[in-house]
C-alpha atoms as a PDB file:
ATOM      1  CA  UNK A   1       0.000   0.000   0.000  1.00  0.00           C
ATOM      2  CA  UNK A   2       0.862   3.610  -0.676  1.00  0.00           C
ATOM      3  CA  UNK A   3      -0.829   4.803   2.150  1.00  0.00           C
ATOM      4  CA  UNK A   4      -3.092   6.992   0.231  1.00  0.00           C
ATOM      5  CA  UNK A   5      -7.086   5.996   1.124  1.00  0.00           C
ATOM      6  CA  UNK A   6      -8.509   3.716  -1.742  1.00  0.00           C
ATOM      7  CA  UNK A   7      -9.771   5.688  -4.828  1.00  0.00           C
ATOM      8  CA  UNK A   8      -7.742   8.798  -4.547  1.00  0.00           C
ATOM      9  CA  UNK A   9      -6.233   9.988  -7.343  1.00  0.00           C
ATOM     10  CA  UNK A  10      -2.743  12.082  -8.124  1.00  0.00           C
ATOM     11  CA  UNK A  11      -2.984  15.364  -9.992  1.00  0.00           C
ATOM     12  CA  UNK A  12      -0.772  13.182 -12.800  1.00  0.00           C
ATOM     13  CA  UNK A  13      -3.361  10.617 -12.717  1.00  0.00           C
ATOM     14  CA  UNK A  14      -6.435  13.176 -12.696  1.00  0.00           C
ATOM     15  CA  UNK A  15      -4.562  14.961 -15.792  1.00  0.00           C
ATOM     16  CA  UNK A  16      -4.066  11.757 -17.608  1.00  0.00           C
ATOM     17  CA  UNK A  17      -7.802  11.267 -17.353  1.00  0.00           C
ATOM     18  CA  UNK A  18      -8.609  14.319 -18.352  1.00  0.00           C
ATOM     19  CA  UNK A  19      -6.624  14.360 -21.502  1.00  0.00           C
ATOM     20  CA  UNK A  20      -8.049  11.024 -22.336  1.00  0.00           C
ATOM     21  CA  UNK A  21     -11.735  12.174 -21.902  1.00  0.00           C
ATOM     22  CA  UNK A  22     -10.760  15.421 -24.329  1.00  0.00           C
ATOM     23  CA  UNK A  23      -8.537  13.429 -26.813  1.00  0.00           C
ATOM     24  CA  UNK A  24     -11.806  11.198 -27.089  1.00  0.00           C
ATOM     25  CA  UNK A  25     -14.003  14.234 -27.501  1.00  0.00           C
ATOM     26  CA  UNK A  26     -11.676  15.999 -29.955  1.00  0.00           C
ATOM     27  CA  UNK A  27     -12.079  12.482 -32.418  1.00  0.00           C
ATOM     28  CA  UNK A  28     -15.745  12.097 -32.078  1.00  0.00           C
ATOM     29  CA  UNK A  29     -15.811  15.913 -33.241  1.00  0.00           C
ATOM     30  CA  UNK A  30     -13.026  15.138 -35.850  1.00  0.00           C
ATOM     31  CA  UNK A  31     -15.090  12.019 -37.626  1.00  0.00           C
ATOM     32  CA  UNK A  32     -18.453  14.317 -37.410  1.00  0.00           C
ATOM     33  CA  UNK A  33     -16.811  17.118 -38.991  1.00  0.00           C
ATOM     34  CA  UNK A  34     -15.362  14.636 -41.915  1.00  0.00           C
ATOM     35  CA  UNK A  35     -18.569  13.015 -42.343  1.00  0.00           C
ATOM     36  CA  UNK A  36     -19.789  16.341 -43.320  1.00  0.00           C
ATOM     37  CA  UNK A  37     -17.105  15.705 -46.041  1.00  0.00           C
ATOM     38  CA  UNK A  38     -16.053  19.728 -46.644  1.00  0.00           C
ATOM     39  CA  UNK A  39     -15.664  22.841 -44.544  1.00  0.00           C
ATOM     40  CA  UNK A  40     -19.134  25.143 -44.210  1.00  0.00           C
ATOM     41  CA  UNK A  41     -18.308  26.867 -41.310  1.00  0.00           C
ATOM     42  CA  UNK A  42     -14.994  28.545 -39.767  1.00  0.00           C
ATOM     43  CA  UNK A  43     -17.255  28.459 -36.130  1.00  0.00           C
ATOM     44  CA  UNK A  44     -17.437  24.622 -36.569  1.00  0.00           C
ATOM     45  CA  UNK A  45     -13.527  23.808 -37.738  1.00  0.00           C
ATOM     46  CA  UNK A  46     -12.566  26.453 -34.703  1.00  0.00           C
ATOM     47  CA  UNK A  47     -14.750  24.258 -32.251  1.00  0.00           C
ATOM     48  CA  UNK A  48     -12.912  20.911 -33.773  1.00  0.00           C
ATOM     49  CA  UNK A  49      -9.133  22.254 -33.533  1.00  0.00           C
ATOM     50  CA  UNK A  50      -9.989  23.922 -30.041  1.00  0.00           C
ATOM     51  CA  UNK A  51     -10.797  20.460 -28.954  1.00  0.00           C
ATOM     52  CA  UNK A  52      -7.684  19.159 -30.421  1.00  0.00           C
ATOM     53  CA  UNK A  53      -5.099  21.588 -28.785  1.00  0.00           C
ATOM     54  CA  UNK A  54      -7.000  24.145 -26.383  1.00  0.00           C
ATOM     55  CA  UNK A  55      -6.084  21.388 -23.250  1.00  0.00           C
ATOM     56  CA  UNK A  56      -2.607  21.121 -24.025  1.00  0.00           C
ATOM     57  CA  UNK A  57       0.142  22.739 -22.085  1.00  0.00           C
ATOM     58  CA  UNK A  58       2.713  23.768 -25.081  1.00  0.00           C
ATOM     59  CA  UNK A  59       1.953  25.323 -28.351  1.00  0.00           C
ATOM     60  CA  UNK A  60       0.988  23.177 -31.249  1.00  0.00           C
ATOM     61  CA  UNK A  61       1.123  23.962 -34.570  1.00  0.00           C
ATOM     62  CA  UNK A  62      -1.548  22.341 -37.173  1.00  0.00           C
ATOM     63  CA  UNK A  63      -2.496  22.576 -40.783  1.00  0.00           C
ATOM     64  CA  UNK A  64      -6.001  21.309 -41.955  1.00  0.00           C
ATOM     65  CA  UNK A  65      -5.108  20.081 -45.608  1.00  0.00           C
ATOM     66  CA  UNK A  66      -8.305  20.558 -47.947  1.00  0.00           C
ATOM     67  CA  UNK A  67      -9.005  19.857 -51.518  1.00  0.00           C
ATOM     68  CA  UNK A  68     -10.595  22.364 -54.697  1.00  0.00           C
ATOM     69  CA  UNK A  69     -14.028  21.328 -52.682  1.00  0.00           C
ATOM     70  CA  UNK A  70     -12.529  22.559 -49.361  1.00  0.00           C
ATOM     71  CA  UNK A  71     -12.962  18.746 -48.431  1.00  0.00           C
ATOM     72  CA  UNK A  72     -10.965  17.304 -45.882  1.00  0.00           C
ATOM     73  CA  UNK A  73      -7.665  15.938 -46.505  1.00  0.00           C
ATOM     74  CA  UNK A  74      -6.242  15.541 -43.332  1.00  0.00           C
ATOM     75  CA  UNK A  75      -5.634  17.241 -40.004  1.00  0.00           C
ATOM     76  CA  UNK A  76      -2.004  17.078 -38.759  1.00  0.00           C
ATOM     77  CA  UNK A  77      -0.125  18.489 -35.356  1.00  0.00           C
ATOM     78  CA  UNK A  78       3.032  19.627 -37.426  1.00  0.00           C
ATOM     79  CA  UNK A  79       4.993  21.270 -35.145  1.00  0.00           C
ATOM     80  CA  UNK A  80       5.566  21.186 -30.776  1.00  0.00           C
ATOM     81  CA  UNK A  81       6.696  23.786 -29.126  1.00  0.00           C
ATOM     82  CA  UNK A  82       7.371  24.848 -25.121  1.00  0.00           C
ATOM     83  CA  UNK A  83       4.489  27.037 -23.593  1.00  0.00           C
ATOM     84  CA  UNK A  84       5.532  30.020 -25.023  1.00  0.00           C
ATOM     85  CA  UNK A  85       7.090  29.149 -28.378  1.00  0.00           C
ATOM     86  CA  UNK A  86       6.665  26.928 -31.527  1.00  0.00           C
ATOM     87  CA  UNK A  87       9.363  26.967 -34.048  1.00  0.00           C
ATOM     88  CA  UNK A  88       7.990  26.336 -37.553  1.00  0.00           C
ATOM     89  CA  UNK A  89       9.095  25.546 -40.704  1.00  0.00           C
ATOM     90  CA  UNK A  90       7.729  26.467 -43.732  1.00  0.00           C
ATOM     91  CA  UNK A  91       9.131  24.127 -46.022  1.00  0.00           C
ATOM     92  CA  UNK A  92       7.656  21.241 -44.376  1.00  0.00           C
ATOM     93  CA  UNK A  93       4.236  22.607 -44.356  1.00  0.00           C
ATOM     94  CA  UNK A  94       4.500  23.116 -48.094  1.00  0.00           C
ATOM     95  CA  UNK A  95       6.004  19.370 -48.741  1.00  0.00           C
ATOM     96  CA  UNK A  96       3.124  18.289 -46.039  1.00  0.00           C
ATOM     97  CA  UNK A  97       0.765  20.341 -48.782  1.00  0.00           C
ATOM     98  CA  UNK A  98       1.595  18.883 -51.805  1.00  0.00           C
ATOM     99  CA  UNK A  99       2.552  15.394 -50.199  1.00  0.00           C
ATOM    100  CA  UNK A 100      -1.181  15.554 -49.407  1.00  0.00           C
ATOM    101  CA  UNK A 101      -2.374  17.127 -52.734  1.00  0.00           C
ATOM    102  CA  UNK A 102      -3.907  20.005 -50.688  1.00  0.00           C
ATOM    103  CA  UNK A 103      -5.061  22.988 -52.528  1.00  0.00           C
ATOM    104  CA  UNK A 104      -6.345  25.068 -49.688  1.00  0.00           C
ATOM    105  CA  UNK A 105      -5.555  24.795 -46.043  1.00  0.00           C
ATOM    106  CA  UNK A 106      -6.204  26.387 -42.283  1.00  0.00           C
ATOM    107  CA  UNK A 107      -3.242  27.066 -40.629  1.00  0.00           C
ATOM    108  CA  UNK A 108      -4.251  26.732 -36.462  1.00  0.00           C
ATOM    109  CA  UNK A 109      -1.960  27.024 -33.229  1.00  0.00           C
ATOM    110  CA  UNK A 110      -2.879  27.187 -29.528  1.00  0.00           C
ATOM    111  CA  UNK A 111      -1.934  29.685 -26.990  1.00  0.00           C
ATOM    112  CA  UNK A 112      -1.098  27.696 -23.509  1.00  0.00           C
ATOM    113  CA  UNK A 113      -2.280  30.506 -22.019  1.00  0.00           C
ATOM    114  CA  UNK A 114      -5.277  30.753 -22.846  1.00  0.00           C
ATOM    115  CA  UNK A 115      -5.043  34.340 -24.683  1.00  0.00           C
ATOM    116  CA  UNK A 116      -5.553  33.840 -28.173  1.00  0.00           C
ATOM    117  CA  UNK A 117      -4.982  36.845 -29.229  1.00  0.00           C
ATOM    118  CA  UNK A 118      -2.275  36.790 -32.222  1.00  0.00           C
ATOM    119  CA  UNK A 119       1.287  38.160 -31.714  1.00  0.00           C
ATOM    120  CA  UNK A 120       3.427  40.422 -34.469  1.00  0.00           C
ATOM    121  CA  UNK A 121       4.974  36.660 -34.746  1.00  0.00           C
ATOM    122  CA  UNK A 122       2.147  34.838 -35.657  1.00  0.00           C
ATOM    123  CA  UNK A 123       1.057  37.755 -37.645  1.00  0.00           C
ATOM    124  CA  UNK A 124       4.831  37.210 -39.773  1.00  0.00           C
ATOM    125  CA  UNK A 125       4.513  33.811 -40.048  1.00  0.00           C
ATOM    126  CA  UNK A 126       1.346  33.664 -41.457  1.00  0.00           C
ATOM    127  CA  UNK A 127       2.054  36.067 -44.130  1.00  0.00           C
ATOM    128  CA  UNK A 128       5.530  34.016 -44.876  1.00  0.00           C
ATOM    129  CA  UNK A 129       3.413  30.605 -45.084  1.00  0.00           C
ATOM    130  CA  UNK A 130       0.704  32.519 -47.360  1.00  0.00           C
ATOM    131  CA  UNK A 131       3.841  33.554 -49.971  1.00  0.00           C
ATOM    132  CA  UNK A 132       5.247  30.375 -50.140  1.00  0.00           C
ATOM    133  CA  UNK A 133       1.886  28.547 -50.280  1.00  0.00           C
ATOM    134  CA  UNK A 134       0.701  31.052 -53.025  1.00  0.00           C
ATOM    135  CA  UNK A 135       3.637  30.196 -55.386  1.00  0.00           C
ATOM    136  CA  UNK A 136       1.927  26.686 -55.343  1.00  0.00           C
ATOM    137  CA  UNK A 137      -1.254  27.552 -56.015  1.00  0.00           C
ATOM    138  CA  UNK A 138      -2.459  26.610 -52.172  1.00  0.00           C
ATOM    139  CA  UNK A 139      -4.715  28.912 -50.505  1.00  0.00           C
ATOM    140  CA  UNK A 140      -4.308  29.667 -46.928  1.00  0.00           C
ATOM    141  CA  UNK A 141      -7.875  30.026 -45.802  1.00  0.00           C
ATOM    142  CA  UNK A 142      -7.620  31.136 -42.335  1.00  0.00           C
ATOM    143  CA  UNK A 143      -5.156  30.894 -39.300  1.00  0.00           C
ATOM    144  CA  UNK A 144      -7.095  30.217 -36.017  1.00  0.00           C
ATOM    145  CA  UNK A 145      -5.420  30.836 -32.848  1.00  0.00           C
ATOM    146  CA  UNK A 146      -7.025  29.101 -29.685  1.00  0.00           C
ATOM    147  CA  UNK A 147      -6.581  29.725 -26.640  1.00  0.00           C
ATOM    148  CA  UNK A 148      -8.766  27.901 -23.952  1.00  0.00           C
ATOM    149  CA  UNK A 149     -12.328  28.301 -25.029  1.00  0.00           C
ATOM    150  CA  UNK A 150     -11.547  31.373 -27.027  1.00  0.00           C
ATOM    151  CA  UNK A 151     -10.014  31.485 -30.706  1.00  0.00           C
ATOM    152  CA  UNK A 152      -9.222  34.390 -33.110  1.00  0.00           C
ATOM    153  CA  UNK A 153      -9.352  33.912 -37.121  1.00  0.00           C
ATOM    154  CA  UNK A 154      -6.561  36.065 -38.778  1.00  0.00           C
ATOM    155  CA  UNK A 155      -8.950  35.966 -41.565  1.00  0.00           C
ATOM    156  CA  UNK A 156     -11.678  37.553 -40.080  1.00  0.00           C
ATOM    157  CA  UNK A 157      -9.623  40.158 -39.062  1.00  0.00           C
ATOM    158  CA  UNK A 158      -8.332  40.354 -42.458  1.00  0.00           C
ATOM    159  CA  UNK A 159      -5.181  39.176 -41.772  1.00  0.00           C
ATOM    160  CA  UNK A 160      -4.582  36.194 -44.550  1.00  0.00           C
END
């Protein structure tokens, strides 16, 4: 015995859990939103990705890869970062593009702390990945930041 009453529970434990309850949640979201077989709604793909990465506690960076239908290719954590930071590299999302045959795409990325409001960083990266995209004829849609419950689109703020 660990001398610990029976049924409690560490914080590493509880966490564990609790990512396993949301990584189950974030699929059943994922496999509704592909049955739908294309993107309709930027509210919906926000409320997919924030289930993906808004629990995690370092940035992830993501690329939804759609086709000339804005069908879903595939949704891929690209790049891990620390909870501050997330080094990308645009090269791989453009051989991740045309690997997948993407013509269009959403960029996303999470803010660990829950502010998703996008830095002069994010800003400069997005307008880096749009350039390179664009020489390859693949759109860059949107780039959603999330953080917590909360997300901003770059697009909607004109941004892409």
């Amino acid at each position: 015995m660990n001398g610990k009453a029976p049924g409690t529970r560490t914080r590493r434990q509880r966490k564990t859990d609790e990512e396993g309850i949301l990584s189950a949640a974030a699929e059943i979201l994922e496999r509704r939103f592909q049955r739908q077989g294309r993107i309709t709604d930027p509210i919906q793909a926000a409320d997919v990705l924030k289930a993906r990465v808004a629990h995690l506690d370092h940035e992830v960076f993501g690329v939804v890869f759609l086709d000339t239908r804005h069908r879903i290719l595939a949704i891929e954590h690209l790049f891990e970062g620390t909870i501050d930071t997330c080094e990308v590299h645009p090269r791989e999302v453009v051989r991740r593009s045309m690997g997948h045959n993407a013509a269009a795409l959403i960029l996303f990325h999470n803010h660990p702390s829950g502010e998703p409001e996008p830095s002069a960083a994010d800003r400069a990266l997005t307008r880096q990945l749009k350039q390179a995209l664009a020489l390859l004829d693949v759109r860059v849609l949107d780039h959603l930041v999330i953080g917590g419950r909360r997300h901003v689109s770059m697009a909607a703020r004109g941004w892409v």
